[in-house]
PDB file of N, CA and C in Angstrom:
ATOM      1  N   UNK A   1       6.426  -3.237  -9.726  1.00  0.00           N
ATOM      2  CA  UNK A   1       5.670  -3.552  -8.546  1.00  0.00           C
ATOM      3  C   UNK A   1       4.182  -3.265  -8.763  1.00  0.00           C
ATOM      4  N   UNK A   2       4.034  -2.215  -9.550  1.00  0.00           N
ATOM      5  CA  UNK A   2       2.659  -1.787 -10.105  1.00  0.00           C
ATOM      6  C   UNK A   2       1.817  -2.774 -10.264  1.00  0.00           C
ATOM      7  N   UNK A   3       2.221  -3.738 -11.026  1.00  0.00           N
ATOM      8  CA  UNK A   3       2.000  -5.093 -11.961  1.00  0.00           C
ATOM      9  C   UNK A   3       1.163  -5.884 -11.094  1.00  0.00           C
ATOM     10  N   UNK A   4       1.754  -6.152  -9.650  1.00  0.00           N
ATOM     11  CA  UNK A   4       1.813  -7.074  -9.116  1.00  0.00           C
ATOM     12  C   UNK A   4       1.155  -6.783  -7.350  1.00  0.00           C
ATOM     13  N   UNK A   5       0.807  -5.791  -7.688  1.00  0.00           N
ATOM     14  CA  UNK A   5       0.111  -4.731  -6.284  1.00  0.00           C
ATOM     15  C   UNK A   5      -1.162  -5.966  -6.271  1.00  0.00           C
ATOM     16  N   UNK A   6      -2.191  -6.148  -6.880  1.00  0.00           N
ATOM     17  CA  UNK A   6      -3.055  -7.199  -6.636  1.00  0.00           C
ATOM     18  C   UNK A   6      -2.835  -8.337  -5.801  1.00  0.00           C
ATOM     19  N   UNK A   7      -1.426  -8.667  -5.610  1.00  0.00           N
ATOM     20  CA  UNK A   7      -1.559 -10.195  -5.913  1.00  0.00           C
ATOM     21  C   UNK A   7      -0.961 -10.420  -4.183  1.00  0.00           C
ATOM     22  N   UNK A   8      -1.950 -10.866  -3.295  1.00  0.00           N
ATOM     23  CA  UNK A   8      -1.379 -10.605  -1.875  1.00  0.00           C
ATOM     24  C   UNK A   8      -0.396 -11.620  -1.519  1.00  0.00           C
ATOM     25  N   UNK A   9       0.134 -12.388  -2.551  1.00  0.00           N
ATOM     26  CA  UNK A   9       1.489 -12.777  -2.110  1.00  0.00           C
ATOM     27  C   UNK A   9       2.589 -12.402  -2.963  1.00  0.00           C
ATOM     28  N   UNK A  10       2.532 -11.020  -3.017  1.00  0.00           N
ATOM     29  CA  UNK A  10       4.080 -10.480  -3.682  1.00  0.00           C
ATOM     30  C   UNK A  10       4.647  -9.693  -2.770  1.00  0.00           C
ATOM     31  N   UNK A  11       5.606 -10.490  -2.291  1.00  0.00           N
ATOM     32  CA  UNK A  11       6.465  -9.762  -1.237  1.00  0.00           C
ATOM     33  C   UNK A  11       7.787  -9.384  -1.491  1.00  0.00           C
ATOM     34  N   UNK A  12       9.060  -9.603  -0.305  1.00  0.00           N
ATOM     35  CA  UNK A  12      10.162  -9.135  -0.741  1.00  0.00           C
ATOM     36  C   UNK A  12      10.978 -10.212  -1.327  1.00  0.00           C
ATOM     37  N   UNK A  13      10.443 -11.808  -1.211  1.00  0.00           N
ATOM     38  CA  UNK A  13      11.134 -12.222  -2.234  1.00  0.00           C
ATOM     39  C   UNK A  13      10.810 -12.211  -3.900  1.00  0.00           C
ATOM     40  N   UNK A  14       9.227 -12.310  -3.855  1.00  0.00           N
ATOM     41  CA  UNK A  14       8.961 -11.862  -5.315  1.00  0.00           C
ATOM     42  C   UNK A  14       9.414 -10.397  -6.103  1.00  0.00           C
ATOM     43  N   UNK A  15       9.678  -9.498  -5.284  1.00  0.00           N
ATOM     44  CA  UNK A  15      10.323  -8.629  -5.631  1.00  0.00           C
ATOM     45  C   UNK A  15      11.757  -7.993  -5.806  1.00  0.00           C
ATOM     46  N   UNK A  16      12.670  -8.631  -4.947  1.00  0.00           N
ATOM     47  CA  UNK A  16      13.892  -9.164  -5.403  1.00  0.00           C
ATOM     48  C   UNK A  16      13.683 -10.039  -6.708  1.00  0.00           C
ATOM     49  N   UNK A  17      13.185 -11.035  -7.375  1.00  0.00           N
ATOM     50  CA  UNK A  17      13.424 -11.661  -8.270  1.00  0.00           C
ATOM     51  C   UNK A  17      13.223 -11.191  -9.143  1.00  0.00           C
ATOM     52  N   UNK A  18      12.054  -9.955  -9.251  1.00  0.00           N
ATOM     53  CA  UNK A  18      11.403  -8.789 -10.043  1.00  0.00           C
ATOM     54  C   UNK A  18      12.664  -8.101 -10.405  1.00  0.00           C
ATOM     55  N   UNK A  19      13.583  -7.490  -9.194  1.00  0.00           N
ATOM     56  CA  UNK A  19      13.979  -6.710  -9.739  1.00  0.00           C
ATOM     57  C   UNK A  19      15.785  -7.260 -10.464  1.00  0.00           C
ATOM     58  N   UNK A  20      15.684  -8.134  -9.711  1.00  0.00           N
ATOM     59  CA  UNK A  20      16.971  -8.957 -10.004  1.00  0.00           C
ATOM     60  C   UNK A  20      18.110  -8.878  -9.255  1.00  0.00           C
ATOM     61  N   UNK A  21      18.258  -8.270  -7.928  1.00  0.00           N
ATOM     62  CA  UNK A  21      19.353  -8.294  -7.123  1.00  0.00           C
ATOM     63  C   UNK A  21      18.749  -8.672  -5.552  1.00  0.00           C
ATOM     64  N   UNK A  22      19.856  -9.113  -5.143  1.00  0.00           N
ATOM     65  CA  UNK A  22      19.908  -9.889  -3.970  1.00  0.00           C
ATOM     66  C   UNK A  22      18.865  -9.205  -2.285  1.00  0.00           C
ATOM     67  N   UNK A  23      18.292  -9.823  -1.962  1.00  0.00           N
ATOM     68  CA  UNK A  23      17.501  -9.241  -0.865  1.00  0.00           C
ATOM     69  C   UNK A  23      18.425  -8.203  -0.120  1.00  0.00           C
ATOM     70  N   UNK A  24      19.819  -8.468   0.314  1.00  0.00           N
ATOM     71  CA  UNK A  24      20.458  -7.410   1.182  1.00  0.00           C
ATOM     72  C   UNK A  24      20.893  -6.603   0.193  1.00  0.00           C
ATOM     73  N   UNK A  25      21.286  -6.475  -1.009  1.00  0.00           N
ATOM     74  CA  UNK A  25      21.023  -5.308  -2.109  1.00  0.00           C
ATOM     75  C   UNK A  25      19.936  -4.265  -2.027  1.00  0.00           C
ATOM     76  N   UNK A  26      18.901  -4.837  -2.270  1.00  0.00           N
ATOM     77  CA  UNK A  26      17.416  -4.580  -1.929  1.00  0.00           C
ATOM     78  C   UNK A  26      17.154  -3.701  -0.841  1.00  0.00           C
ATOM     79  N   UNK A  27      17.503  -4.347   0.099  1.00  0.00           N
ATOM     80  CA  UNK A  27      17.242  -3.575   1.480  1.00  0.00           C
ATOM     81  C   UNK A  27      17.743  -2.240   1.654  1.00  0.00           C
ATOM     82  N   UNK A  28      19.169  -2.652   1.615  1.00  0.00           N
ATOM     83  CA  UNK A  28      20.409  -1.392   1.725  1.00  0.00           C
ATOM     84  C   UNK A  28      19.961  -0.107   1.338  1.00  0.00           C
ATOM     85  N   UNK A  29      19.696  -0.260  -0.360  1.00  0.00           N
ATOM     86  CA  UNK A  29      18.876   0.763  -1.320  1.00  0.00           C
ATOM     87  C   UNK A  29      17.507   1.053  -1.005  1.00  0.00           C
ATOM     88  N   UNK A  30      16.519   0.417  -0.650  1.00  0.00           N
ATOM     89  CA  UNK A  30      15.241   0.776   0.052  1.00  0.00           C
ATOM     90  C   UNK A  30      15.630   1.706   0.834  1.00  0.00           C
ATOM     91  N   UNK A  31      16.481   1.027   2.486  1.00  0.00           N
ATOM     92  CA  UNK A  31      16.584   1.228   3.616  1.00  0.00           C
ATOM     93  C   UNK A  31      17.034   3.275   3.270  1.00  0.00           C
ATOM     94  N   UNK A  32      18.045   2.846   2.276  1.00  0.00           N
ATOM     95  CA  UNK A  32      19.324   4.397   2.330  1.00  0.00           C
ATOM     96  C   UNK A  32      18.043   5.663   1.640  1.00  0.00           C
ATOM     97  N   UNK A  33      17.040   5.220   0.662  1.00  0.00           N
ATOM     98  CA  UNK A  33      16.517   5.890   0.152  1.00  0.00           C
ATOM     99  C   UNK A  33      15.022   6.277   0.542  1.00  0.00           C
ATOM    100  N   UNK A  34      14.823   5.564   1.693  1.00  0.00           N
ATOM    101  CA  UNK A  34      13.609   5.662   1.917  1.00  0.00           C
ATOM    102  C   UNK A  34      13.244   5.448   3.831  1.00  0.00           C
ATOM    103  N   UNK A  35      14.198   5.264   4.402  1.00  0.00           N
ATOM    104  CA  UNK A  35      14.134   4.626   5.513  1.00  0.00           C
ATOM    105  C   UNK A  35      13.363   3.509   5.803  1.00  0.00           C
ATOM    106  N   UNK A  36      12.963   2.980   5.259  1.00  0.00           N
ATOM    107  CA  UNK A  36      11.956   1.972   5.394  1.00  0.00           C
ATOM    108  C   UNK A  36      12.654  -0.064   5.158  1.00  0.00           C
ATOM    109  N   UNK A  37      11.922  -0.510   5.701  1.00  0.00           N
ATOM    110  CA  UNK A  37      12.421  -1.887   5.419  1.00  0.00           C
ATOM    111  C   UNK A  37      12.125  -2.199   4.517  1.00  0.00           C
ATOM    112  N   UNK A  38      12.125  -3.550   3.688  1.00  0.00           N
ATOM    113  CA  UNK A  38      11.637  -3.948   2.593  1.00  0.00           C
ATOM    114  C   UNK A  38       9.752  -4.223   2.602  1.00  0.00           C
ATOM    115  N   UNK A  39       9.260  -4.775   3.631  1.00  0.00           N
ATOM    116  CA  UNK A  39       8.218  -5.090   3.722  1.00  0.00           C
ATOM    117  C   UNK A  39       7.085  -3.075   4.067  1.00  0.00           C
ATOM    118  N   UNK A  40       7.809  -2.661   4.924  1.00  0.00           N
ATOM    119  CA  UNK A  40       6.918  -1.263   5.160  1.00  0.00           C
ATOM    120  C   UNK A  40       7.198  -0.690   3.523  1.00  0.00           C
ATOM    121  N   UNK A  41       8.144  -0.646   3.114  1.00  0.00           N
ATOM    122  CA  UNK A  41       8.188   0.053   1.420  1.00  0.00           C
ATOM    123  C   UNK A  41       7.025  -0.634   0.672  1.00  0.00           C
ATOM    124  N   UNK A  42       6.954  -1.820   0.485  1.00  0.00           N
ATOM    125  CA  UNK A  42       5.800  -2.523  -0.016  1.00  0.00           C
ATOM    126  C   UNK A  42       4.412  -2.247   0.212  1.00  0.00           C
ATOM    127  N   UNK A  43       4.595  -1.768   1.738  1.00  0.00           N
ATOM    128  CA  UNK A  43       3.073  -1.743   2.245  1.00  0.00           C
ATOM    129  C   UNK A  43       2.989  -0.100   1.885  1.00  0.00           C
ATOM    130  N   UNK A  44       3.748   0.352   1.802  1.00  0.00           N
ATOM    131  CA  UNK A  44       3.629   1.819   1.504  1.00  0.00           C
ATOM    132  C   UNK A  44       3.326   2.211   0.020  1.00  0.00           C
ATOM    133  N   UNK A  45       3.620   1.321  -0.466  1.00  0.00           N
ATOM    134  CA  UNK A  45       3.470   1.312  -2.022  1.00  0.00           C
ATOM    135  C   UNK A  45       2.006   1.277  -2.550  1.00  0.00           C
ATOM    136  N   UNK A  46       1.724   0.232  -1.460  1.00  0.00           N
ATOM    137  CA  UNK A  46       0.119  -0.401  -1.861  1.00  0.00           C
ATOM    138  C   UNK A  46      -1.066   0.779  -1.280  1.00  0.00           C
ATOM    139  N   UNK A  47      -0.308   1.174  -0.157  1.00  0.00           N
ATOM    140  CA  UNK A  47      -1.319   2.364   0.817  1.00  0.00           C
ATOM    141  C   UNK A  47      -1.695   3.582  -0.136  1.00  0.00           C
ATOM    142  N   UNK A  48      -0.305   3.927  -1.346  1.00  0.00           N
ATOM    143  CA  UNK A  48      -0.313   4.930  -1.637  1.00  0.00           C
ATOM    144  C   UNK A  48      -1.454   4.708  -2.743  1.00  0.00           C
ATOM    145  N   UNK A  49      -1.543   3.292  -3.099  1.00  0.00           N
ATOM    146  CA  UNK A  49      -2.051   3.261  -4.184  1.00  0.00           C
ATOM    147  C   UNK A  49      -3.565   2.914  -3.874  1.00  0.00           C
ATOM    148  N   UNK A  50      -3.871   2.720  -2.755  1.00  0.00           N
ATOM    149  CA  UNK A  50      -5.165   2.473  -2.380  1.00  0.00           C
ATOM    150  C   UNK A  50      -5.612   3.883  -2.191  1.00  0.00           C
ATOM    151  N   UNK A  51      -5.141   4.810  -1.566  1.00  0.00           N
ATOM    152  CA  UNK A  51      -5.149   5.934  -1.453  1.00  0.00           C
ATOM    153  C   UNK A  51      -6.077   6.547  -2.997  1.00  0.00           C
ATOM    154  N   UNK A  52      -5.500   6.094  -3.963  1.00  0.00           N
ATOM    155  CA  UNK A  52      -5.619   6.890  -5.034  1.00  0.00           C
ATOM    156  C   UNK A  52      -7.071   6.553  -5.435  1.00  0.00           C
ATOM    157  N   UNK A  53      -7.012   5.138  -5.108  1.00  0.00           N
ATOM    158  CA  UNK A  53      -8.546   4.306  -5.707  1.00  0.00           C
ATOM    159  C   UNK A  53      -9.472   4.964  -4.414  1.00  0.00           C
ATOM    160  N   UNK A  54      -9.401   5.376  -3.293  1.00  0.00           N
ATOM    161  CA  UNK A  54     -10.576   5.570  -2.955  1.00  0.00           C
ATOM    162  C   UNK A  54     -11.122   6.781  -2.628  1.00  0.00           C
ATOM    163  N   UNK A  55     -10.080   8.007  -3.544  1.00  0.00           N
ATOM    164  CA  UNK A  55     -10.290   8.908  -3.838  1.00  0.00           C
ATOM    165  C   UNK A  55     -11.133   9.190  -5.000  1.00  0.00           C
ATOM    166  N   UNK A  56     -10.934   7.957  -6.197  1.00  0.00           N
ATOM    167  CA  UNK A  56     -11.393   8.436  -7.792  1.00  0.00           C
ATOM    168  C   UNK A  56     -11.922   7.256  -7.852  1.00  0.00           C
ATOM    169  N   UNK A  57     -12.838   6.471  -6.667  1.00  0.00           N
ATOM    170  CA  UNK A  57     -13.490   5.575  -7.051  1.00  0.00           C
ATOM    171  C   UNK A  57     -14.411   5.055  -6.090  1.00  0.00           C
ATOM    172  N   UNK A  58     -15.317   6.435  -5.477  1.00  0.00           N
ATOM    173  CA  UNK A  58     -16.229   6.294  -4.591  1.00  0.00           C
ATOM    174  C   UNK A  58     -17.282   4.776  -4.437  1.00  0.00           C
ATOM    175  N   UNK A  59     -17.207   4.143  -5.421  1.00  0.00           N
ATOM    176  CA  UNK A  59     -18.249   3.127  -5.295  1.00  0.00           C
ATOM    177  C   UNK A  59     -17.603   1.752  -4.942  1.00  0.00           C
ATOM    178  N   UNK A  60     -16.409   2.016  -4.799  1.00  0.00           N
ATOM    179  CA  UNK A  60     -15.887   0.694  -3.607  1.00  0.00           C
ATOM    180  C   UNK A  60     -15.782   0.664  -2.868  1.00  0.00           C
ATOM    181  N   UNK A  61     -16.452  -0.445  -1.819  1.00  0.00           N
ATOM    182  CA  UNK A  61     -15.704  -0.464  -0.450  1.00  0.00           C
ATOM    183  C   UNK A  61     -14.570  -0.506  -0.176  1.00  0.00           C
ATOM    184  N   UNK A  62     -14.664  -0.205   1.263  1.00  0.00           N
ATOM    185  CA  UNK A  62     -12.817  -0.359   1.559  1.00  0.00           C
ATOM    186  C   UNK A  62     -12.295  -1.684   1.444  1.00  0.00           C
ATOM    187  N   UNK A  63     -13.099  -2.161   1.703  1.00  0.00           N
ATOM    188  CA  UNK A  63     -12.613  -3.932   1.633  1.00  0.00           C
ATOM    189  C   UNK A  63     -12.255  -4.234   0.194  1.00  0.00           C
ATOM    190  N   UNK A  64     -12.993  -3.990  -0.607  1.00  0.00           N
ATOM    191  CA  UNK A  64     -12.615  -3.745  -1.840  1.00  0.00           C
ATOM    192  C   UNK A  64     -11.427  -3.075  -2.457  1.00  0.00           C
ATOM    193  N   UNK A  65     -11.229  -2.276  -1.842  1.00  0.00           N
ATOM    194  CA  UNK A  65     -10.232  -1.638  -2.447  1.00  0.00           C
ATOM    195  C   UNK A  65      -9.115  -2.609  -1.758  1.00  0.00           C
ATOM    196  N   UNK A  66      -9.159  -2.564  -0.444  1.00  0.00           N
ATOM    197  CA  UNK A  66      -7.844  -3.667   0.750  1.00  0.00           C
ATOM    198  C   UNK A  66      -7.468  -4.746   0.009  1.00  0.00           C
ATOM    199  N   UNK A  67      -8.719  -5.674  -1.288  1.00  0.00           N
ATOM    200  CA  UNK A  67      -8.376  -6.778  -1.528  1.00  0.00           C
ATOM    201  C   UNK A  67      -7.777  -5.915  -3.787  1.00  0.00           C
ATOM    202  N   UNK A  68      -8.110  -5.042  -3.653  1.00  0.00           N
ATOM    203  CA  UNK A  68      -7.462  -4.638  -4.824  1.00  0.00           C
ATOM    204  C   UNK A  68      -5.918  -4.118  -4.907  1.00  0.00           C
ATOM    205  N   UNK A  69      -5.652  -3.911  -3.782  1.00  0.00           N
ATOM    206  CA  UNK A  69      -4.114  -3.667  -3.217  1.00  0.00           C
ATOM    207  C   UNK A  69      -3.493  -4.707  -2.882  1.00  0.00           C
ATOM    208  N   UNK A  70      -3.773  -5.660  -2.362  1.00  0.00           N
ATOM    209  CA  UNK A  70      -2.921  -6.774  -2.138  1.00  0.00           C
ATOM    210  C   UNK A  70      -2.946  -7.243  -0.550  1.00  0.00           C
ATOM    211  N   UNK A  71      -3.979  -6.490  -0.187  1.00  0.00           N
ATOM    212  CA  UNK A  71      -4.127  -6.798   1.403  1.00  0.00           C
ATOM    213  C   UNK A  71      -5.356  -8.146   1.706  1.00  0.00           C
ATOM    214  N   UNK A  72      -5.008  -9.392   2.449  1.00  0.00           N
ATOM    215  CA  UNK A  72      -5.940 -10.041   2.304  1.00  0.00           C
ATOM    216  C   UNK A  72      -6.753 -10.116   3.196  1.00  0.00           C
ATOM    217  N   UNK A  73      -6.546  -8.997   4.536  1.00  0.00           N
ATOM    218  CA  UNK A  73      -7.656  -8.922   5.597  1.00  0.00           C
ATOM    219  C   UNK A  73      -7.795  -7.271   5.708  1.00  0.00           C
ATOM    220  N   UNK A  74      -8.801  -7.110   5.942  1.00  0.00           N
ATOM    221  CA  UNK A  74      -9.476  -5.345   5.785  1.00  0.00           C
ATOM    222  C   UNK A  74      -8.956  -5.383   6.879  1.00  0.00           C
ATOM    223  N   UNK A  75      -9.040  -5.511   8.066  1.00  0.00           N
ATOM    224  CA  UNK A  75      -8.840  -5.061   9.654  1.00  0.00           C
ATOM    225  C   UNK A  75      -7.312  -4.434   9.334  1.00  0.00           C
ATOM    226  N   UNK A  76      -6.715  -5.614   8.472  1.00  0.00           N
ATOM    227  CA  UNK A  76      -5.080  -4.988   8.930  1.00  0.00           C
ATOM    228  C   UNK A  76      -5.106  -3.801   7.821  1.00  0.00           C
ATOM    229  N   UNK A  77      -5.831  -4.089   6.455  1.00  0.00           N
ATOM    230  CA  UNK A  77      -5.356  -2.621   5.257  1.00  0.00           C
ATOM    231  C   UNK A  77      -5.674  -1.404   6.577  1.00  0.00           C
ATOM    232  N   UNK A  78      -6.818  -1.602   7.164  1.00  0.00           N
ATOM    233  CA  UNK A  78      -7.118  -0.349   7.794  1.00  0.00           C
ATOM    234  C   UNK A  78      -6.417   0.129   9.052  1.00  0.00           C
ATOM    235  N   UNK A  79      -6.064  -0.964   9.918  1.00  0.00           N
ATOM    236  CA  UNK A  79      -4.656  -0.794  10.785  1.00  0.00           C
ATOM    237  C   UNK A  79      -3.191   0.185   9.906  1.00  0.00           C
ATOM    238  N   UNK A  80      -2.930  -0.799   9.161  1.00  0.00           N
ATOM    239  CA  UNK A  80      -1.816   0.110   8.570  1.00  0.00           C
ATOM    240  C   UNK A  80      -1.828   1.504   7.891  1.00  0.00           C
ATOM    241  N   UNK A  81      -3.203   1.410   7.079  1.00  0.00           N
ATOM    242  CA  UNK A  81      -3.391   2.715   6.609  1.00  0.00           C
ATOM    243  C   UNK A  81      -3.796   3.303   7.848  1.00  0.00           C
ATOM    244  N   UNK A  82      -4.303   3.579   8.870  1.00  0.00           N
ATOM    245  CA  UNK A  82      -4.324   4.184   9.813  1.00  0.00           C
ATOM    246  C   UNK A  82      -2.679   5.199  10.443  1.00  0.00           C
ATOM    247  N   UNK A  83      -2.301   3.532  10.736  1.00  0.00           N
ATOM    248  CA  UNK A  83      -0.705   4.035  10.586  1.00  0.00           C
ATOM    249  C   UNK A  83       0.067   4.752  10.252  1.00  0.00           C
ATOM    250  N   UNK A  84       0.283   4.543   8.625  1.00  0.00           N
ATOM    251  CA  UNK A  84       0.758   5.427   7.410  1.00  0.00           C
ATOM    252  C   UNK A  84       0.133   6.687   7.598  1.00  0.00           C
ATOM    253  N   UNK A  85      -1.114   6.954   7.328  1.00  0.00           N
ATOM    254  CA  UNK A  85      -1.477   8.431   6.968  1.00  0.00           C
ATOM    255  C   UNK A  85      -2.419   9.058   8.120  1.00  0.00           C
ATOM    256  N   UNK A  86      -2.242   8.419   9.206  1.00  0.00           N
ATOM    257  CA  UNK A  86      -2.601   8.921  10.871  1.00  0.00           C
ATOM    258  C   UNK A  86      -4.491   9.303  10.200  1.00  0.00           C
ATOM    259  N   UNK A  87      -4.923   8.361   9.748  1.00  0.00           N
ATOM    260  CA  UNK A  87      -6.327   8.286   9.794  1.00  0.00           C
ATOM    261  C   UNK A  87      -6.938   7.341   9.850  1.00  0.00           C
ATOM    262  N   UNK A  88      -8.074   6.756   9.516  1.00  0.00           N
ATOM    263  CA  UNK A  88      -8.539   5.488   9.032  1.00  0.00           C
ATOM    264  C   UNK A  88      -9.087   5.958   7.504  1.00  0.00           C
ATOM    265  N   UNK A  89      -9.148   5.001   6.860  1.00  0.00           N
ATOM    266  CA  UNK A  89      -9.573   4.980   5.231  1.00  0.00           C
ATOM    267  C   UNK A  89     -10.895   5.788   4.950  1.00  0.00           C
ATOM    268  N   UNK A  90     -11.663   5.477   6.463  1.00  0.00           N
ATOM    269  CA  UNK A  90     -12.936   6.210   6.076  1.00  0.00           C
ATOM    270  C   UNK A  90     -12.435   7.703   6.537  1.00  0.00           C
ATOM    271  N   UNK A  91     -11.801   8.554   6.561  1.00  0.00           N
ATOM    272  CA  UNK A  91     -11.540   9.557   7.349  1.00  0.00           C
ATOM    273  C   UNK A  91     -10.995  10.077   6.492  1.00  0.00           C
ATOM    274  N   UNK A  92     -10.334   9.852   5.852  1.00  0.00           N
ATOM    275  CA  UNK A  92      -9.221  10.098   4.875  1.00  0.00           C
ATOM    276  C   UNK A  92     -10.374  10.722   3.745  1.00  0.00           C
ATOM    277  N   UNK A  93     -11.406   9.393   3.410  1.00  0.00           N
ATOM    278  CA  UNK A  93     -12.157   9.875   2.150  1.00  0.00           C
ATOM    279  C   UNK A  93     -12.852  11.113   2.319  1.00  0.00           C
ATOM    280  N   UNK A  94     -13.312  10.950   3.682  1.00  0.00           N
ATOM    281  CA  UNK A  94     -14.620  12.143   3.902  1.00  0.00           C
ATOM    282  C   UNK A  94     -13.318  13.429   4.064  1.00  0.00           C
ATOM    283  N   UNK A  95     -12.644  13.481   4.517  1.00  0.00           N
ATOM    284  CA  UNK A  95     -11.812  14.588   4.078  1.00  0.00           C
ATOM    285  C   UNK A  95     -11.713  15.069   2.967  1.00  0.00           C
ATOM    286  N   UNK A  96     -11.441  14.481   2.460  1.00  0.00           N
ATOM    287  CA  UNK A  96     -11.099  14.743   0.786  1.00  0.00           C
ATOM    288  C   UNK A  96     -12.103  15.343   0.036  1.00  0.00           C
ATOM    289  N   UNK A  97     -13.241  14.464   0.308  1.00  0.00           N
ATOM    290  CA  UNK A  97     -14.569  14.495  -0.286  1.00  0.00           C
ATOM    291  C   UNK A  97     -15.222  15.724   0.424  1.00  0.00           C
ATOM    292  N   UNK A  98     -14.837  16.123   1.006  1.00  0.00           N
ATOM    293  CA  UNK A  98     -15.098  17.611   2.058  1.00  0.00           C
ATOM    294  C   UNK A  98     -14.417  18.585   1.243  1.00  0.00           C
ATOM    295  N   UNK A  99     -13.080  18.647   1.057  1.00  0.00           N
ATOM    296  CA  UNK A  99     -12.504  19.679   0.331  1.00  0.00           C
ATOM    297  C   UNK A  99     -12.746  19.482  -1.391  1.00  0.00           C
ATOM    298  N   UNK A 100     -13.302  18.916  -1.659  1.00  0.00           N
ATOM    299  CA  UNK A 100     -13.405  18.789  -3.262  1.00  0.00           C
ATOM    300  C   UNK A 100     -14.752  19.422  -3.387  1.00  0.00           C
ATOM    301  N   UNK A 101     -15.657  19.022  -2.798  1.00  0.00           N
ATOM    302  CA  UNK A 101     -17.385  19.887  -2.605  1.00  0.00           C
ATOM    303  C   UNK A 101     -17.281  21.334  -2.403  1.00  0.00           C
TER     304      UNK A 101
END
């Protein structure tokens, strides 16, 4: 999935085909191991990984980073990451960037 985090149309059917078993396969095992649906696992995947870039890579925007994850509108990367980690992206950094100083 790593591979393919860029590419804002890799979803749960490109990833079923990735992994080679059937979407309700897919799910079941997501669902049992993670509570999550197929599509929030995805988006969680990408959050975590945006997460990482705009920790160790101060000189991108967020939009930048939203379209380096696979998100193709900033409003929603920042809706969901809001979501996910009960902040907004800019909130998150200056935190961080608070405890690292």
């Amino acid at each position: 999935m790593e591979e393919n985090l860029g590419c804002e149309d890799f979803g749960v059917q490109e990833l079923t085909k990735a992994i080679g078993v059937s979407r309700s396969v897919l799910y079941r095992k997501i669902k049992q191991q993670t509570g999550l649906n197929l599509v929030e696992f995805i988006n969680m995947v990408r959050l975590k990984k945006a997460a990482q870039i705009l920790l160790n890579n101060s000189e991108l925007s967020i939009s930048e980073v939203a379209y380096q994850v696979g998100f193709n509108d900033p409003k929603y990367f920042s809706k969901t990451f809001k979501k996910f980690y009960k902040e907004s992206p800019r909130t998150y950094i200056e935190k961080f960037s608070v405890k690292n100083n």
